[in-house]
N, C-alpha and C. Protein backbone atom coordinates (compact mmCIF):
# COMPACT_ATOMS: atom_id res chain seq x y z
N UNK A 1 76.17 106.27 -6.31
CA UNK A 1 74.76 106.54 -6.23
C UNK A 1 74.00 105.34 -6.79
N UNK A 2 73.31 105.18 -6.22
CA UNK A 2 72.38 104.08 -6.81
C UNK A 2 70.78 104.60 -6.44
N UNK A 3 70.43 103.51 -7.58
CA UNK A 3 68.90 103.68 -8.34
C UNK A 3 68.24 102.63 -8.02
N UNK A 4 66.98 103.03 -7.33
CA UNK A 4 66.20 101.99 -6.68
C UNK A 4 65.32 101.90 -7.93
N UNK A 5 64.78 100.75 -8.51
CA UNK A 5 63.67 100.63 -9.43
C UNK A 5 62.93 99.40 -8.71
N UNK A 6 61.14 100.11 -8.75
CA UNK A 6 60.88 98.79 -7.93
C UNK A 6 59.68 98.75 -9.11
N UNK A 7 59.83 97.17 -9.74
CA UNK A 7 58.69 96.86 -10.36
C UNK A 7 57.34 96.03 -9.88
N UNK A 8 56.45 97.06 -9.92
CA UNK A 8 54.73 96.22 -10.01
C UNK A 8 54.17 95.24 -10.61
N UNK A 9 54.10 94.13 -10.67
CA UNK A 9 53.42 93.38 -11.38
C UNK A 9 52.01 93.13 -10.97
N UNK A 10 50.93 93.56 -11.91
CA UNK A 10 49.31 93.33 -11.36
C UNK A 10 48.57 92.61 -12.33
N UNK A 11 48.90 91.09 -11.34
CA UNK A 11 48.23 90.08 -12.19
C UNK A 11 46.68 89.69 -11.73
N UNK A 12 46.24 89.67 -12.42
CA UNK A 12 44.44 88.58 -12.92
C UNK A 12 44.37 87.95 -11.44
N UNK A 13 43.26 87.86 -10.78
CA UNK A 13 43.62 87.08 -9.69
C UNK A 13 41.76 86.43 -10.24
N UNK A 14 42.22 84.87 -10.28
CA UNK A 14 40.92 83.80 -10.62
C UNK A 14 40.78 82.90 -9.57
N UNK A 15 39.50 82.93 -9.22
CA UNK A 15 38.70 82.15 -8.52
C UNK A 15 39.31 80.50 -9.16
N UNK A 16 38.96 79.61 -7.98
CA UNK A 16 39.14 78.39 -8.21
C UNK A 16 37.64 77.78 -8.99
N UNK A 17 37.88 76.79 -10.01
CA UNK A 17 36.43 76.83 -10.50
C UNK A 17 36.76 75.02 -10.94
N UNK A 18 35.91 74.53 -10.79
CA UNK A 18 35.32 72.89 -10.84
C UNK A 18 34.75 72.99 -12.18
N UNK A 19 35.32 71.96 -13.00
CA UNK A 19 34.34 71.56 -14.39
C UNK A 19 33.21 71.09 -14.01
N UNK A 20 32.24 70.97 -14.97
CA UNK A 20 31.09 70.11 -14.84
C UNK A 20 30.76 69.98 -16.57
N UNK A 21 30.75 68.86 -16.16
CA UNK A 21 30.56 68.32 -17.87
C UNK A 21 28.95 67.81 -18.12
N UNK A 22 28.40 68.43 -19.13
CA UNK A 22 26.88 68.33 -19.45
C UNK A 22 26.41 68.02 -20.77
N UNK A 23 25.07 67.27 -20.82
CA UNK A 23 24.77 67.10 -22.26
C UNK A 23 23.35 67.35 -22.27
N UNK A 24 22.72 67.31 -23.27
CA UNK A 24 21.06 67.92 -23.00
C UNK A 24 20.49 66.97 -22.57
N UNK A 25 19.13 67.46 -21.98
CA UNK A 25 18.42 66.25 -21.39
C UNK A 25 17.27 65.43 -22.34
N UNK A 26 17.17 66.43 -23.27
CA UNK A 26 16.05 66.00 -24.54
C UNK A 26 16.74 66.78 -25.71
N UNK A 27 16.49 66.60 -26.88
CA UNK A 27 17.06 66.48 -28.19
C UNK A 27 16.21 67.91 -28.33
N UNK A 28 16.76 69.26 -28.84
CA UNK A 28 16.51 70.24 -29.35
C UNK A 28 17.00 70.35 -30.51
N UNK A 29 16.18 71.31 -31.26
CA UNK A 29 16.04 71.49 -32.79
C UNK A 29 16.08 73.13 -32.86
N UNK A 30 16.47 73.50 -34.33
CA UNK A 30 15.84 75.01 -34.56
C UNK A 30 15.08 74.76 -35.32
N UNK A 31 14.43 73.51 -35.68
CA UNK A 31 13.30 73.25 -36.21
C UNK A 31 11.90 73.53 -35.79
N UNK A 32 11.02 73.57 -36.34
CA UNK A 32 9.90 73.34 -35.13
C UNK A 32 9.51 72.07 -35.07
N UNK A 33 9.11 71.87 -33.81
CA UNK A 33 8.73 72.57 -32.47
C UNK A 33 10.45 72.60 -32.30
N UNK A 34 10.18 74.29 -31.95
CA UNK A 34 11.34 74.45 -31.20
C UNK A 34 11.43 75.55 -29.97
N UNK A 35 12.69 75.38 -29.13
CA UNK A 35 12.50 76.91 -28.06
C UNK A 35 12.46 78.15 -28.37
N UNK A 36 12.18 78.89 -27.66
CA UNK A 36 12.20 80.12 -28.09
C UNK A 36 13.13 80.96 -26.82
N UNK A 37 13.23 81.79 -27.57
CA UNK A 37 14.12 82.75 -27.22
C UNK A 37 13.71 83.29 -25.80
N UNK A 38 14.51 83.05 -24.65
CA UNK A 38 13.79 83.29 -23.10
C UNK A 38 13.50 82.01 -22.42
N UNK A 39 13.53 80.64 -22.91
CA UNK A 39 13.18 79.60 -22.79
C UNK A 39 14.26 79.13 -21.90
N UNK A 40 14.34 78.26 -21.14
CA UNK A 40 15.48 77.80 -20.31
C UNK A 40 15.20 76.18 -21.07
N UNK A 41 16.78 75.53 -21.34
CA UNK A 41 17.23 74.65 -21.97
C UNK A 41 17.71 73.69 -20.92
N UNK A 42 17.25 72.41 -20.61
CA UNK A 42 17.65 71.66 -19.72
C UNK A 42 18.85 70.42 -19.99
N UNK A 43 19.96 70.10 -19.32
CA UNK A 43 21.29 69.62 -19.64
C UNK A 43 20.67 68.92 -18.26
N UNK A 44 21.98 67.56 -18.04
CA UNK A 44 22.39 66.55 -17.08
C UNK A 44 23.63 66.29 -16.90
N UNK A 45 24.18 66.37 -15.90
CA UNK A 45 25.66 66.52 -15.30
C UNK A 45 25.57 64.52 -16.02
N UNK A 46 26.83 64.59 -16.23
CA UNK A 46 27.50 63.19 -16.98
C UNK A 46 28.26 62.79 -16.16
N UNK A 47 28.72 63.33 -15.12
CA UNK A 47 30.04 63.16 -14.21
C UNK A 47 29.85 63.27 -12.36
N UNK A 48 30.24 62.53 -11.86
CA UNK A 48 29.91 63.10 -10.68
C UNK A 48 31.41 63.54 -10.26
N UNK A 49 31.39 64.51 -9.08
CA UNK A 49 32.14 65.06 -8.61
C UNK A 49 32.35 65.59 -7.50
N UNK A 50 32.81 66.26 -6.78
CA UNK A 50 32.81 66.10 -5.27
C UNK A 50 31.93 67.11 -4.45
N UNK A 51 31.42 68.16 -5.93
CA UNK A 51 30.51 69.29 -5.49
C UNK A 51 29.30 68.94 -6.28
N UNK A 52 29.01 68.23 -7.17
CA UNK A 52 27.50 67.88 -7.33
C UNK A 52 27.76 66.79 -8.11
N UNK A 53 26.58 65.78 -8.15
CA UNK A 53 26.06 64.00 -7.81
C UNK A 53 25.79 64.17 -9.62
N UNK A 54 26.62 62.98 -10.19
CA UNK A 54 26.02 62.62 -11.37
C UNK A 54 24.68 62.72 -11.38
N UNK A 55 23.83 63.39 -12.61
CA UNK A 55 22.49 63.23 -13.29
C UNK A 55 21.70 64.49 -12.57
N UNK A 56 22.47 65.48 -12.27
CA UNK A 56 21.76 66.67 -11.64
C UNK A 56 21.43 67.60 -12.82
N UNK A 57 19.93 68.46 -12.87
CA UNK A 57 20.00 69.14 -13.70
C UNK A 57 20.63 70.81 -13.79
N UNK A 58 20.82 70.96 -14.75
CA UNK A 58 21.54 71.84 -15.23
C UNK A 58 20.40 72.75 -15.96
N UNK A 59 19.92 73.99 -16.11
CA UNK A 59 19.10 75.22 -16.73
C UNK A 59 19.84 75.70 -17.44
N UNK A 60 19.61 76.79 -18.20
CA UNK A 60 20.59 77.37 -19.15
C UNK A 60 19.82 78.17 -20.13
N UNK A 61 19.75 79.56 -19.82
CA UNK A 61 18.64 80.37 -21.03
C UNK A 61 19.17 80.64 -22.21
N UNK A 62 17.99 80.23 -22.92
CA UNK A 62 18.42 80.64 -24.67
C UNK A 62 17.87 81.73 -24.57
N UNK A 63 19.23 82.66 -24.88
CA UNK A 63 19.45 84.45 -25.20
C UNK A 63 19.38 84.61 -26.83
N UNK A 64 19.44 83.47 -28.04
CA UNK A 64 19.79 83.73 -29.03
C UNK A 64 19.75 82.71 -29.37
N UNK A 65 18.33 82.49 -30.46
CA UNK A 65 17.71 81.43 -31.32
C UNK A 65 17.77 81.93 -32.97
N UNK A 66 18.65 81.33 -33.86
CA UNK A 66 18.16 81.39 -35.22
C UNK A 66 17.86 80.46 -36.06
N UNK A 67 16.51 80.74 -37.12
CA UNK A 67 16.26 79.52 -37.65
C UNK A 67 16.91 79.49 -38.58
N UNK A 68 17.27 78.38 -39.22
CA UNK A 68 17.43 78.02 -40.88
C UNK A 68 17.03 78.38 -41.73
N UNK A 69 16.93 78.92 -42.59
CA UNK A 69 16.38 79.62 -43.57
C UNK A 69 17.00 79.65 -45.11
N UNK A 70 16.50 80.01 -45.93
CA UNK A 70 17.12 79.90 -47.56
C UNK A 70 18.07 80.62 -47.37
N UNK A 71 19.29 80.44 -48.93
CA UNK A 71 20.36 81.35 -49.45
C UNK A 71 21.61 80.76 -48.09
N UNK A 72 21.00 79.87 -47.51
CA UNK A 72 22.18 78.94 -47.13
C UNK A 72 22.31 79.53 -45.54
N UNK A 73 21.08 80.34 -44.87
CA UNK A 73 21.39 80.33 -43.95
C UNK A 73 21.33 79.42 -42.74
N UNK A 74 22.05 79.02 -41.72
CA UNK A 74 22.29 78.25 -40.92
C UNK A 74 21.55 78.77 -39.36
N UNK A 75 21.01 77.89 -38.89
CA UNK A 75 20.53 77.81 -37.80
C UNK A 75 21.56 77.59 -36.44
N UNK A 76 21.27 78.31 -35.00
CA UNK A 76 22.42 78.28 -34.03
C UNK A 76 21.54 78.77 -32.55
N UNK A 77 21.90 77.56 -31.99
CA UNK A 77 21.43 78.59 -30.30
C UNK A 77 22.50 78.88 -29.64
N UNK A 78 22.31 79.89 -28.63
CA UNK A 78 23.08 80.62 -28.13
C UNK A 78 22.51 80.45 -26.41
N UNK A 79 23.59 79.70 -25.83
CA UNK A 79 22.90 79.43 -24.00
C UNK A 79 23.90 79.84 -23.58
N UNK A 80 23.36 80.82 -22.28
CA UNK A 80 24.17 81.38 -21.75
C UNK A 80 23.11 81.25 -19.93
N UNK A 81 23.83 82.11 -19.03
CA UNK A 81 23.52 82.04 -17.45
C UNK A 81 23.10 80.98 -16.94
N UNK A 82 23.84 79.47 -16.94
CA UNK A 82 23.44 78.53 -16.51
C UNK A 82 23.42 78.56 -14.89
N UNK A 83 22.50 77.14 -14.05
CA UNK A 83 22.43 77.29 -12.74
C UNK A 83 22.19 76.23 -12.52
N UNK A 84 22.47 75.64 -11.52
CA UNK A 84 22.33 74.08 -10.64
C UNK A 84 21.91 74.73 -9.13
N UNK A 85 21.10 73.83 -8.26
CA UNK A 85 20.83 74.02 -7.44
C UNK A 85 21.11 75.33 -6.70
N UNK A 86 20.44 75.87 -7.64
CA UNK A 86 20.65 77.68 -7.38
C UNK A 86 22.29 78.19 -7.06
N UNK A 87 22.89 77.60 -7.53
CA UNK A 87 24.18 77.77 -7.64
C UNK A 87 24.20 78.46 -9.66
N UNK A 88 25.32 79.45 -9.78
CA UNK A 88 25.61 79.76 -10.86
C UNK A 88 26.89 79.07 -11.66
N UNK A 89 26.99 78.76 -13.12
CA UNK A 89 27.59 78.21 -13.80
C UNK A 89 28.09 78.90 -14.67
N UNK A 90 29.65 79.34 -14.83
CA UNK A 90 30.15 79.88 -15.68
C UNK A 90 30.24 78.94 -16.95
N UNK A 91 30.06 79.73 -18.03
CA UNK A 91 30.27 79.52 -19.56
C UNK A 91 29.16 79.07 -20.38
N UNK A 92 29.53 79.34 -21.86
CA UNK A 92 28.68 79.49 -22.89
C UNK A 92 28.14 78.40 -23.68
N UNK A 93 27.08 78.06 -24.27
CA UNK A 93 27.08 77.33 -25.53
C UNK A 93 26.66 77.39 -26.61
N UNK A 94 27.52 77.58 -27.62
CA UNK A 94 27.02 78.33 -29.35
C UNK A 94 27.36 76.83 -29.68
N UNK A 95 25.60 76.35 -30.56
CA UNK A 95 25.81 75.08 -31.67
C UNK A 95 25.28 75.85 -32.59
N UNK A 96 25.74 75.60 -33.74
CA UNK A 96 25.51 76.00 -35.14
C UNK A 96 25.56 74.84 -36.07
N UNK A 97 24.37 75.43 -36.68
CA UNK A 97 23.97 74.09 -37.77
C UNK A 97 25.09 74.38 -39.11
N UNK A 98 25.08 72.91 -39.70
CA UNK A 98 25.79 72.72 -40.76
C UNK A 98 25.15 73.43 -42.08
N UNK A 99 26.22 73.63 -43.31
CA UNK A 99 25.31 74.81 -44.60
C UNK A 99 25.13 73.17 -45.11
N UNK A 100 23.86 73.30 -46.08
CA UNK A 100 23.69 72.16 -46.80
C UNK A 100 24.23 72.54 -48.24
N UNK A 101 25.52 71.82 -48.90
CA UNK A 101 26.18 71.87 -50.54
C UNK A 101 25.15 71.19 -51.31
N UNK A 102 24.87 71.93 -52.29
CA UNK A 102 24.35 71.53 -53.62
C UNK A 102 24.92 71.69 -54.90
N UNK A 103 25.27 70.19 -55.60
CA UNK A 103 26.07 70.33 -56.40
C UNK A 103 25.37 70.39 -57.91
N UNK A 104 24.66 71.37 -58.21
CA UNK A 104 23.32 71.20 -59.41
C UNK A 104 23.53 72.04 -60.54
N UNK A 105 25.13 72.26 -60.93
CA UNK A 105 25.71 72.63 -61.90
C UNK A 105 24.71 73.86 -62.44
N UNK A 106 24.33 74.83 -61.51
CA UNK A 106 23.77 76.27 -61.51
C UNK A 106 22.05 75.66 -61.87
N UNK A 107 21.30 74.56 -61.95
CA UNK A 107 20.53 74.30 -62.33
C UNK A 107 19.20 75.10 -60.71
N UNK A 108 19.79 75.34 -60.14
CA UNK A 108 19.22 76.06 -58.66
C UNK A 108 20.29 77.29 -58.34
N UNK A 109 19.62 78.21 -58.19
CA UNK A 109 20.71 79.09 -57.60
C UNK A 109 20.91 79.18 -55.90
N UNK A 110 21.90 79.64 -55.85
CA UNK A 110 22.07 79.53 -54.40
C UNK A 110 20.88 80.31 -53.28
N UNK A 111 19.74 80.91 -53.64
CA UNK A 111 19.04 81.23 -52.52
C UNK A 111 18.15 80.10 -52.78
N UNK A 112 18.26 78.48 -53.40
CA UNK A 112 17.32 78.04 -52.89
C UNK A 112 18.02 77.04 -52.28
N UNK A 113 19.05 76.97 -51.54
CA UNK A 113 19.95 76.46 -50.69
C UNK A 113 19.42 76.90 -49.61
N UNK A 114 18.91 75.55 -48.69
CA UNK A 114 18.28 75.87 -47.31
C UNK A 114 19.75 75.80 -46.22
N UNK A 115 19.60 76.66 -45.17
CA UNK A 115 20.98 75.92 -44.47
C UNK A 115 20.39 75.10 -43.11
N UNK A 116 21.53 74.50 -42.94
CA UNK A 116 21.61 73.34 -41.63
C UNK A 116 20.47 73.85 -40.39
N UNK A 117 19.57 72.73 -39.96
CA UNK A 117 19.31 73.09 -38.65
C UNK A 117 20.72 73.26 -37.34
N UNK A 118 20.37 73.66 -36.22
CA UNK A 118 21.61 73.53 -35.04
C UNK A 118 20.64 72.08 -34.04
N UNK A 119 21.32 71.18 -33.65
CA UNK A 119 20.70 70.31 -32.39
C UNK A 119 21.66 70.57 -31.87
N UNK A 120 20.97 70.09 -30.37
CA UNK A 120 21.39 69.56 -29.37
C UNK A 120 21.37 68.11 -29.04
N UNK A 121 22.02 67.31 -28.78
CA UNK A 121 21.27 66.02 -28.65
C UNK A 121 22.19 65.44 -27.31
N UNK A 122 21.42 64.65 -26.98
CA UNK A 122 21.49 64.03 -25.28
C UNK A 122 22.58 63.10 -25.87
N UNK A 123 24.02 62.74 -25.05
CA UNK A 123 24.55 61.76 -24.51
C UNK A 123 25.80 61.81 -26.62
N UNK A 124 25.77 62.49 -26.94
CA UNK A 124 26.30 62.60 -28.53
C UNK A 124 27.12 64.23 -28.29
N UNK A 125 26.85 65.10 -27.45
CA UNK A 125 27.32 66.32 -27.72
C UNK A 125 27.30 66.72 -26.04
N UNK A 126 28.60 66.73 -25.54
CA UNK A 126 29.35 66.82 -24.37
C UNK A 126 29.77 68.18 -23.80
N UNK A 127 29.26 69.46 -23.32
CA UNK A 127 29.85 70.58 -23.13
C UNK A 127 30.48 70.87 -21.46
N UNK A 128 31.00 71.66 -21.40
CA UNK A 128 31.59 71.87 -20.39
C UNK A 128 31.57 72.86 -19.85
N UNK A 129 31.16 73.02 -18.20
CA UNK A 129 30.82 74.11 -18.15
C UNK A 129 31.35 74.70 -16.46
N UNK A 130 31.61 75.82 -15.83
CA UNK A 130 32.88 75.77 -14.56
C UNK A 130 31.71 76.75 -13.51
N UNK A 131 31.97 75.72 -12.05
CA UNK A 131 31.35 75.96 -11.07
C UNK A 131 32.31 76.76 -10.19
N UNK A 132 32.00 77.71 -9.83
CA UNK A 132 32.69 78.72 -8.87
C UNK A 132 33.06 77.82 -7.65
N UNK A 133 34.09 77.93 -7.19
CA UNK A 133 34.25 77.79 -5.98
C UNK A 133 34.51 78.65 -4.49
């Protein structure tokens, strides 16, 4: 007698997807002047490639702006639903600002520790981001 065993395997099935490598087009701050939350954030393709031409722009809405603030909090944007020529762009970008150390042997306590702004800055900070195919 024999025993038939038939195994299923149900794998992930992924779209083919093209990098596109981007950097901002102007220097953002969580400083002021800064964006606000709903604001679309403008990037420039760094790369050309066989589906879109070096120096194309890139959109990208900030869903999630925080400022800097005392007791060491840190500033961070949050871009998400990017788009090129009405084409959509998978993936994210979280920058988060640095905490600023103060070494003042308790002479300040820690809520008057401001923390880090977050930038963006053009042609210094390189993200990457995947075009559907």
């Amino acid at each position: 007698m024999f025993l038939l065993i038939s195994i299923t395997l149900i794998l992930p099935v992924y779209s083919a997807e093209t990098a596109i490598k981007v950097t901002p087009k102007k220097e953002y701050s969580t400083c002021k002047p800064y964006p606000k939350e709903g604001d679309y954030i403008e990037f420039v393709t760094i790369e050309e490639n066989s589906k879109i031409p070096k120096g194309s722009i890139v959109e990208g809405l900030l869903t999630e702006r925080i400022e800097n603030d005392f007791e060491g909090k840190v500033g961070s944007f949050y871009i998400e639903q990017f788009k090129i020529n009405g084409k959509k762009l998978n993936g994210i970008i979280y920058q988060k600002g640095n905490p600023h150390a103060l070494f003042l042997d308790n002479v300040l306590s820690s809520m008057w520790v401001r923390g880090g702004e977050a930038f963006l800055k053009p042609n210094k900070q390189i993200f990457t981001l995947y075009l559907e195919e």
